[in-house]
Protein backbone atom coordinates (compact mmCIF):
# COMPACT_ATOMS: atom_id res chain seq x y z
CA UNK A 1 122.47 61.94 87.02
CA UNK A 2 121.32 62.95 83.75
CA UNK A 3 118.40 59.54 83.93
CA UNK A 4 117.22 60.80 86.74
CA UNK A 5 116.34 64.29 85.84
CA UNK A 6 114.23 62.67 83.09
CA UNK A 7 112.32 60.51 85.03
CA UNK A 8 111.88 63.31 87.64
CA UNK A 9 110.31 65.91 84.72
CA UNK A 10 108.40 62.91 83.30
CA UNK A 11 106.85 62.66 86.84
CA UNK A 12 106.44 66.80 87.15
CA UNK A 13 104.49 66.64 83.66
CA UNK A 14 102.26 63.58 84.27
CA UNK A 15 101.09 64.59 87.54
CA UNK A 16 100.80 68.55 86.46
CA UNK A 17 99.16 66.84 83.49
CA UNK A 18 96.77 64.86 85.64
CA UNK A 19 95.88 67.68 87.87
CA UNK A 20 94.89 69.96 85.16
CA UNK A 21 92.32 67.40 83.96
CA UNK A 22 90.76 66.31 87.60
CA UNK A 23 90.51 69.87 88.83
CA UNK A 24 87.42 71.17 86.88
CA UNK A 25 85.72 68.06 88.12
CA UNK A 26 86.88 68.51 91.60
CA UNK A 27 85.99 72.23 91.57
CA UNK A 28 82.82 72.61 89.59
CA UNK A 29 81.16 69.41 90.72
CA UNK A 30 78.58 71.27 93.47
CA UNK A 31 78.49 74.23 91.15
CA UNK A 32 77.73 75.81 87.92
CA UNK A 33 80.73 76.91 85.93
CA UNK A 34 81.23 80.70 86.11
CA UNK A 35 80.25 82.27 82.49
CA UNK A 36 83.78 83.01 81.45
CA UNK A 37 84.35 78.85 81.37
CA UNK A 38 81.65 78.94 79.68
CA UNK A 39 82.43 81.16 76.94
CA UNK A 40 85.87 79.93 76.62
CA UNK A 41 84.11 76.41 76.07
CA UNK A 42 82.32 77.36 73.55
CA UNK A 43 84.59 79.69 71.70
CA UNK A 44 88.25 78.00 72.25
CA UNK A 45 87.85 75.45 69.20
CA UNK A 46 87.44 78.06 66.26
CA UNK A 47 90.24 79.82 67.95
CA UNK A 48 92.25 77.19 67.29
CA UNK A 49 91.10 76.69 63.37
CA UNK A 50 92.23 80.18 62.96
CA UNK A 51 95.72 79.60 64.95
CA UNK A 52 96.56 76.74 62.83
CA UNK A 53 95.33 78.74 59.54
CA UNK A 54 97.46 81.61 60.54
CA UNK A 55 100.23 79.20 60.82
CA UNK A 56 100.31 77.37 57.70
CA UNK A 57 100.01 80.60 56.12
CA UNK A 58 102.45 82.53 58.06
CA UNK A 59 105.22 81.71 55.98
CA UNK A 60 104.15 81.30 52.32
CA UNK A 61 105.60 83.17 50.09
CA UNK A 62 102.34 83.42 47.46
CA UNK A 63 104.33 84.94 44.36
CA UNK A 64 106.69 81.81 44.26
CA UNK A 65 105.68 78.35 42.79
CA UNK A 66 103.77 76.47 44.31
CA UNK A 67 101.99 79.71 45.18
CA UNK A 68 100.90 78.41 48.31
CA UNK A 69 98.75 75.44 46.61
CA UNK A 70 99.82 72.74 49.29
CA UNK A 71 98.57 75.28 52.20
CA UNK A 72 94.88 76.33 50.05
CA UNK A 73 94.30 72.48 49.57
CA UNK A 74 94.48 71.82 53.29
CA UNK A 75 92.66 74.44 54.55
CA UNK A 76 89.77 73.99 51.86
CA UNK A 77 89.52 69.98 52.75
CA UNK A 78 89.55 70.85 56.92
CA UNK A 79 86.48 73.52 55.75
CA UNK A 80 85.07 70.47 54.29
CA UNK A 81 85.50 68.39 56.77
CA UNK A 82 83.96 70.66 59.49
CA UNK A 83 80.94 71.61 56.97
CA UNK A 84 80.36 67.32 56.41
CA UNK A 85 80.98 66.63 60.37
CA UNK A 86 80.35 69.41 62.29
CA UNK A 87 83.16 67.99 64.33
CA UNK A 88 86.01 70.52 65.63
CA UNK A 89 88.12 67.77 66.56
CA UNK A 90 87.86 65.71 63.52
CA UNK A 91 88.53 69.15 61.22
CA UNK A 92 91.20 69.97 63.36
CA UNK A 93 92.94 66.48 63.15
CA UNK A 94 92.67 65.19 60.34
CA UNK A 95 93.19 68.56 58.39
CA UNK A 96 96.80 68.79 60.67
CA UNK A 97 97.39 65.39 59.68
CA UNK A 98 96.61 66.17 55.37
CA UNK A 99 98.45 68.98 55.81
CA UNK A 100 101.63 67.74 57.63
CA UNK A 101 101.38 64.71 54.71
CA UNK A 102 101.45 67.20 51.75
CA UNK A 103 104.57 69.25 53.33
CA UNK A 104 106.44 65.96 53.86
CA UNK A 105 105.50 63.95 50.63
CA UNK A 106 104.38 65.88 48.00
CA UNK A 107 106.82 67.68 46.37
């Protein structure tokens, strides 16, 4: 009972998954996006730069050692990388990536 529920949800979630993606082809193909698409387009990826930055810092406590150093480092090399690229998706993957690294292996 319990195997089928999983394959059931795992067929829910791929085809809500799938929908999601085809529809703004489907939809928008004979027409111009409407400017709120638009806008959220162009403003969703620094959005999410500043939700993970509010998350890593969310719950550092700056006053005991490390002081936050692990969190600083990681944001300051994903600013890097987005001032080298350019790229949100490169700054906002790789810099998740250094800083899950640092809070798992360095001490």
């Amino acid at each position: 009972m319990v195997d089928e529920r999983i394959y059931i949800a795992i067929a829910v979630m791929a085809v809500a998954n799938y929908l999601t993606r085809v529809f703004p082809f489907l939809f928008f193909i004979k027409h111009e996006p409407p400017k709120f698409i638009i806008f959220v387009e162009k403003s969703f990826p620094p959005i999410i730069m500043t939700i993970l930055i509010f998350y890593t810092l969310g719950n550092i406590d700056f006053k005991v050692a490390p002081y936050g150093l692990k969190e600083i480092i990681a944001i300051l090399f994903t600013a890097f990388l987005h001032f080298k690229f350019g790229n949100y998706l490169v700054s906002i993957f790789s810099g998740t990536i250094f800083y899950m690294v640092l809070v798992q292996f360095v001490s």
